[in-house]
PDB file of N, CA and C in Angstrom:
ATOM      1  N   UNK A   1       0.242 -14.786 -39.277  1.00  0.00           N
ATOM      2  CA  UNK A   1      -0.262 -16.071 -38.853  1.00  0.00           C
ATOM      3  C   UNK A   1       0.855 -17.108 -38.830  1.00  0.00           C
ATOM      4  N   UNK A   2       2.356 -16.911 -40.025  1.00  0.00           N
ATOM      5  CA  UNK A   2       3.044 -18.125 -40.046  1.00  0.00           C
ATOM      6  C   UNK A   2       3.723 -17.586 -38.922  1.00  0.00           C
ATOM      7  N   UNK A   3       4.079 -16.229 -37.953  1.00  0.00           N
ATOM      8  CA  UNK A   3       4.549 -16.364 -36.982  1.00  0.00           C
ATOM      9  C   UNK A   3       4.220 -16.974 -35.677  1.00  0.00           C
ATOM     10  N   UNK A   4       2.779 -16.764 -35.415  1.00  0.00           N
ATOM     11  CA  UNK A   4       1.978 -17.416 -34.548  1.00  0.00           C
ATOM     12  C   UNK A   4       2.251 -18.985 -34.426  1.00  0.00           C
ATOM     13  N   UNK A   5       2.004 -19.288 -35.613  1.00  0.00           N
ATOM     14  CA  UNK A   5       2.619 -21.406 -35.459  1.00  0.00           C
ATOM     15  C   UNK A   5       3.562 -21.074 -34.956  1.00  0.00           C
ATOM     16  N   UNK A   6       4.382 -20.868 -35.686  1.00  0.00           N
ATOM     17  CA  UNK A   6       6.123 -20.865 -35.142  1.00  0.00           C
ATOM     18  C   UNK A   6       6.511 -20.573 -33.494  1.00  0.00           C
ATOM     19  N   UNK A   7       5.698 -19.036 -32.905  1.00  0.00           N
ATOM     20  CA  UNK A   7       5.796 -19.121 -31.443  1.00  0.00           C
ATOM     21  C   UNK A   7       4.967 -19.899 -30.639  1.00  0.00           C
ATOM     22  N   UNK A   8       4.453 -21.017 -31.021  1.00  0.00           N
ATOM     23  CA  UNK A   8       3.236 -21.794 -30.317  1.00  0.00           C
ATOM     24  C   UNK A   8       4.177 -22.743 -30.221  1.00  0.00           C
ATOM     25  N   UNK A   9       4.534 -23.495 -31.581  1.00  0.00           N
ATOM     26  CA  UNK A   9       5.457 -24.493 -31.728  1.00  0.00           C
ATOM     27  C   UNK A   9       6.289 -24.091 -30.655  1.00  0.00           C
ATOM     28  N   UNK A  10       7.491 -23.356 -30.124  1.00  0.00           N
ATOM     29  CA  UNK A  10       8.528 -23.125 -29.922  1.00  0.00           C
ATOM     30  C   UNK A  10       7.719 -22.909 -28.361  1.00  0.00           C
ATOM     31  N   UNK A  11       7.159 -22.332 -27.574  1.00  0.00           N
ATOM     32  CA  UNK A  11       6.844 -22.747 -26.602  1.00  0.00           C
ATOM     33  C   UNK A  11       6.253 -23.913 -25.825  1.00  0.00           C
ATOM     34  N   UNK A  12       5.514 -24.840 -27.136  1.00  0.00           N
ATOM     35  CA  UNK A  12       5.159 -26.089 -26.524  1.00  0.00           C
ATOM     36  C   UNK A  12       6.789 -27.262 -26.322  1.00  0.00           C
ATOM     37  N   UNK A  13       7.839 -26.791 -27.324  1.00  0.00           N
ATOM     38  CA  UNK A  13       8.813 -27.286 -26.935  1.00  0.00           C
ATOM     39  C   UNK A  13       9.444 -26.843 -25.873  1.00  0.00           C
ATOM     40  N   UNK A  14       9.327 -25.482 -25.612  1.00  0.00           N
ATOM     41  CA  UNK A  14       9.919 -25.543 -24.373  1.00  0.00           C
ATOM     42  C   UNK A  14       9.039 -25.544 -22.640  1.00  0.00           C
ATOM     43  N   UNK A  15       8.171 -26.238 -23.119  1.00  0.00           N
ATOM     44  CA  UNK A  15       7.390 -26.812 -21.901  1.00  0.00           C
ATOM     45  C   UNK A  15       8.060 -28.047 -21.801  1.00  0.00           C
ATOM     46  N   UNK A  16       8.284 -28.733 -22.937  1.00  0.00           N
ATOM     47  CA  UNK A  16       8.230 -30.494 -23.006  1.00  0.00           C
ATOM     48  C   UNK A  16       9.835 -30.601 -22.150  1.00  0.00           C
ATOM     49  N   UNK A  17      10.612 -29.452 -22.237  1.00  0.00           N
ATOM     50  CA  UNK A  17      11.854 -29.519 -21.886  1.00  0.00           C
ATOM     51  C   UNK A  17      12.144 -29.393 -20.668  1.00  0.00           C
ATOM     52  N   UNK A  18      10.479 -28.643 -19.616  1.00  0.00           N
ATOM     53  CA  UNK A  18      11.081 -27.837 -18.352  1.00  0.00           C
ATOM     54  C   UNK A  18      10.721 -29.431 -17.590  1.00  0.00           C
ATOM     55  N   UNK A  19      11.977 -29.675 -16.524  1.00  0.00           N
ATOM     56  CA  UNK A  19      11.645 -30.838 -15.708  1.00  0.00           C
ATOM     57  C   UNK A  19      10.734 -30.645 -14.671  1.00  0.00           C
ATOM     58  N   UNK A  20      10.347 -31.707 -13.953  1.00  0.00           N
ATOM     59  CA  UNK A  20       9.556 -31.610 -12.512  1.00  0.00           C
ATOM     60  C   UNK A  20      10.168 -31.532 -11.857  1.00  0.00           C
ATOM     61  N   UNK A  21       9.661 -30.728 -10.833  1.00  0.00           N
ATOM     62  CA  UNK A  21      10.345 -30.889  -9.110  1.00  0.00           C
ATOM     63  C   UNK A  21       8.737 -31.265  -8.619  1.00  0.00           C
ATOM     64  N   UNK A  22       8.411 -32.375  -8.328  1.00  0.00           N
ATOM     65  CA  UNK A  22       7.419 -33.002  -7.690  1.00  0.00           C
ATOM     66  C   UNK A  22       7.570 -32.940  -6.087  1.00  0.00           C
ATOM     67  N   UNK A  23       8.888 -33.573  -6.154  1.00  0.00           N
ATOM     68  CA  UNK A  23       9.148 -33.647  -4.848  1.00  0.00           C
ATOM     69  C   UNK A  23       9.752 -32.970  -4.172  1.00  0.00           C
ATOM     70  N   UNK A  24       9.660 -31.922  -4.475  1.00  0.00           N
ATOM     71  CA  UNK A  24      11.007 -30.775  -4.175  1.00  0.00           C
ATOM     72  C   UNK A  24      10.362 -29.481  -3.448  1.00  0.00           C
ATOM     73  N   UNK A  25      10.724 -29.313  -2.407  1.00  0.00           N
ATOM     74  CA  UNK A  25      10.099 -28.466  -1.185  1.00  0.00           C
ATOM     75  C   UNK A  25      10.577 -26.614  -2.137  1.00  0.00           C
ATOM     76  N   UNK A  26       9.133 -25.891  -1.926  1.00  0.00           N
ATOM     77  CA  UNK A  26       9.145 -24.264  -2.299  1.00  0.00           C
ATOM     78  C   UNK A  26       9.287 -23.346  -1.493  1.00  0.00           C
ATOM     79  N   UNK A  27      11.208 -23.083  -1.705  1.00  0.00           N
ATOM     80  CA  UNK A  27      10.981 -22.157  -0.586  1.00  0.00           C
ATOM     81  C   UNK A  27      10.239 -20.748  -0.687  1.00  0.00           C
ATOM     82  N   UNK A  28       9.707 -20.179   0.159  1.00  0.00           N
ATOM     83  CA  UNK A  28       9.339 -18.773   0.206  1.00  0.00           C
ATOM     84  C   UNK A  28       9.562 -17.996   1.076  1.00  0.00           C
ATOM     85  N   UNK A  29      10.467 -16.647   0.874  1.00  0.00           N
ATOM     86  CA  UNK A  29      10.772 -15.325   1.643  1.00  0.00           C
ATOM     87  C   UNK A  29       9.661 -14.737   1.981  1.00  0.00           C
ATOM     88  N   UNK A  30       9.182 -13.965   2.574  1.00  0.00           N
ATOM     89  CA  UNK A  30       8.001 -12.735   3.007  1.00  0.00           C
ATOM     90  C   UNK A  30       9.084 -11.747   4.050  1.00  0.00           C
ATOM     91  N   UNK A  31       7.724 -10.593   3.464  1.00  0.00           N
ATOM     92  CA  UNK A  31       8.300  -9.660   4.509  1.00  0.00           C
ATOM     93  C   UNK A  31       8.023 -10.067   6.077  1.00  0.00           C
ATOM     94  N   UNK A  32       6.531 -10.005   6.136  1.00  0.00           N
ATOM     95  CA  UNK A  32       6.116  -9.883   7.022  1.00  0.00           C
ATOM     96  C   UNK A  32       5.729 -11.428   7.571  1.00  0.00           C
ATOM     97  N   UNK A  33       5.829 -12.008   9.393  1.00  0.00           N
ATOM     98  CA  UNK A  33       5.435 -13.041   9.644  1.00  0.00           C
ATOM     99  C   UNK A  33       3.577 -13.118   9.349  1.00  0.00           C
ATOM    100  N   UNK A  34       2.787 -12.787   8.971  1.00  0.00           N
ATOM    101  CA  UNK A  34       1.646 -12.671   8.990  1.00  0.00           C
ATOM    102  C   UNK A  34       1.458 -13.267   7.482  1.00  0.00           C
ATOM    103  N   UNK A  35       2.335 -12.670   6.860  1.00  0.00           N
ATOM    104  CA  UNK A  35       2.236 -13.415   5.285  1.00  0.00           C
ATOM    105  C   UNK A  35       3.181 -14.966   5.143  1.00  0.00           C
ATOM    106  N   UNK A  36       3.911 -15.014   5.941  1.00  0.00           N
ATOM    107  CA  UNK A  36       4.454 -16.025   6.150  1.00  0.00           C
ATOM    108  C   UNK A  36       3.140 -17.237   7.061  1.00  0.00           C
ATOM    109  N   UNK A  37       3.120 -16.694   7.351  1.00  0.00           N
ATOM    110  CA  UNK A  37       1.646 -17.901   7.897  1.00  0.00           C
ATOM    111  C   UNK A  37       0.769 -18.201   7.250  1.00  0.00           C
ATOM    112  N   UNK A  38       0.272 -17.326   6.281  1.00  0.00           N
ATOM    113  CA  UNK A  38      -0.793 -17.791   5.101  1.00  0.00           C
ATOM    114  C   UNK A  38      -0.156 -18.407   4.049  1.00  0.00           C
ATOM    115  N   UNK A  39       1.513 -18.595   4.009  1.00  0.00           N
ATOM    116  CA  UNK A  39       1.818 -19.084   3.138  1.00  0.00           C
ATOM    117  C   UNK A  39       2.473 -20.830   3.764  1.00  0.00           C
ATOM    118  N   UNK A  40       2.575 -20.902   4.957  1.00  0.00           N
ATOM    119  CA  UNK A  40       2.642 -21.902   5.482  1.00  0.00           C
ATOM    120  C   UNK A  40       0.838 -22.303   5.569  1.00  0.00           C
ATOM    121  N   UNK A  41      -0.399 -21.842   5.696  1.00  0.00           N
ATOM    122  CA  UNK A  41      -0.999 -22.341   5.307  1.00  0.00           C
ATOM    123  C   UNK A  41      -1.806 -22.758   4.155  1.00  0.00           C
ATOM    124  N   UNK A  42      -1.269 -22.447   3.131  1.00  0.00           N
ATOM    125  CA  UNK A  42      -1.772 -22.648   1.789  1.00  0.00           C
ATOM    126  C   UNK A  42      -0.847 -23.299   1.728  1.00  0.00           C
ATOM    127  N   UNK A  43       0.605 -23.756   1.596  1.00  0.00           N
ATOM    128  CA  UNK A  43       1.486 -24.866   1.267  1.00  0.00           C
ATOM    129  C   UNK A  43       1.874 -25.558   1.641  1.00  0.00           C
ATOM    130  N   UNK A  44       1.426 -25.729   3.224  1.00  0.00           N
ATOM    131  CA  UNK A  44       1.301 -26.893   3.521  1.00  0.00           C
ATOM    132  C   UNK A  44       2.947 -27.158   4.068  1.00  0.00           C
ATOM    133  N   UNK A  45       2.980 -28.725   3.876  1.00  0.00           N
ATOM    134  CA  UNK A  45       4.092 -29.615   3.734  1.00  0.00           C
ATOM    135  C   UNK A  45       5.328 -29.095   2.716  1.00  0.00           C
ATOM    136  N   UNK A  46       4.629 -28.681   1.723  1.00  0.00           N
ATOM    137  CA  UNK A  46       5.279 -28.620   0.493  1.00  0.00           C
ATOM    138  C   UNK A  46       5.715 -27.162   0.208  1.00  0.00           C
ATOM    139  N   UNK A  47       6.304 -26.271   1.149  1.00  0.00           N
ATOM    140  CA  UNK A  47       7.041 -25.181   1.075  1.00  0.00           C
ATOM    141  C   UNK A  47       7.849 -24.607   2.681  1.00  0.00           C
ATOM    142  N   UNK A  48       8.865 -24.696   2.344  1.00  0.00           N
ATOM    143  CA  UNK A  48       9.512 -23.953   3.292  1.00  0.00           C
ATOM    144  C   UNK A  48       9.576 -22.303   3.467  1.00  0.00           C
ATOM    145  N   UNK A  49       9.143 -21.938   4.448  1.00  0.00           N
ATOM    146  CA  UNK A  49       9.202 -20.161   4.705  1.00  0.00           C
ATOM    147  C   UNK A  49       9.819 -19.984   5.513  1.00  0.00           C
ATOM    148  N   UNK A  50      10.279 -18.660   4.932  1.00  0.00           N
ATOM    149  CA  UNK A  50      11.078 -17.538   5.860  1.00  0.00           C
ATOM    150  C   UNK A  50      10.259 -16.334   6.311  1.00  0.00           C
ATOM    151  N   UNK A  51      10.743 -15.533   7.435  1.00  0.00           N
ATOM    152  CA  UNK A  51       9.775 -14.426   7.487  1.00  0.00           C
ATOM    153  C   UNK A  51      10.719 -13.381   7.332  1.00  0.00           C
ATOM    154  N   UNK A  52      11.315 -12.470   6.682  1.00  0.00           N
ATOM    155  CA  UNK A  52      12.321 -11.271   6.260  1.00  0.00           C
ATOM    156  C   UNK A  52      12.507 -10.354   8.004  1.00  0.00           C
ATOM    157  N   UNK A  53      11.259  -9.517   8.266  1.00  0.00           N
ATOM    158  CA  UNK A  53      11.053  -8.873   9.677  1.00  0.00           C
ATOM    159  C   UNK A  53       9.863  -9.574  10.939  1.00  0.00           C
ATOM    160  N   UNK A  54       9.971  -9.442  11.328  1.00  0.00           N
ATOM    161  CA  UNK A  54       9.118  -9.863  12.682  1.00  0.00           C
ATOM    162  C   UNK A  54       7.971  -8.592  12.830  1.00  0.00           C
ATOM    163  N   UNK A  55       6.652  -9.112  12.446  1.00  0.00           N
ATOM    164  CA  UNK A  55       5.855  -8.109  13.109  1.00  0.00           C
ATOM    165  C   UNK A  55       4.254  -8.374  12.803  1.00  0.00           C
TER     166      UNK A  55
END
């Protein structure tokens, strides 16, 4: 149990540490253009895609 605090503790610090990218565009690779389109439509504005092959 005193390990449990200890790895709880030690991950809530290293949340407090990870910064934001709010504004910061996600890029994403895919293989395929077909998955590249569902991922341009689920992200919108806010991710840049690539498509790896054409098909």
């Amino acid at each position: 149990m005193k390990n449990t605090g200890r790895l709880l503790s030690m991950l809530m610090v290293a949340c407090l540490g990870v910064p934001s990218f709010a504004g910061a565009t996600v890029k994403v690779v895919t293989t395929l253009t077909d998955y590249a389109a569902i991922a341009r439509d689920v992200g919108g504005d806010r991710v840049e895609v690539q498509a790896i092959v054409a098909g």
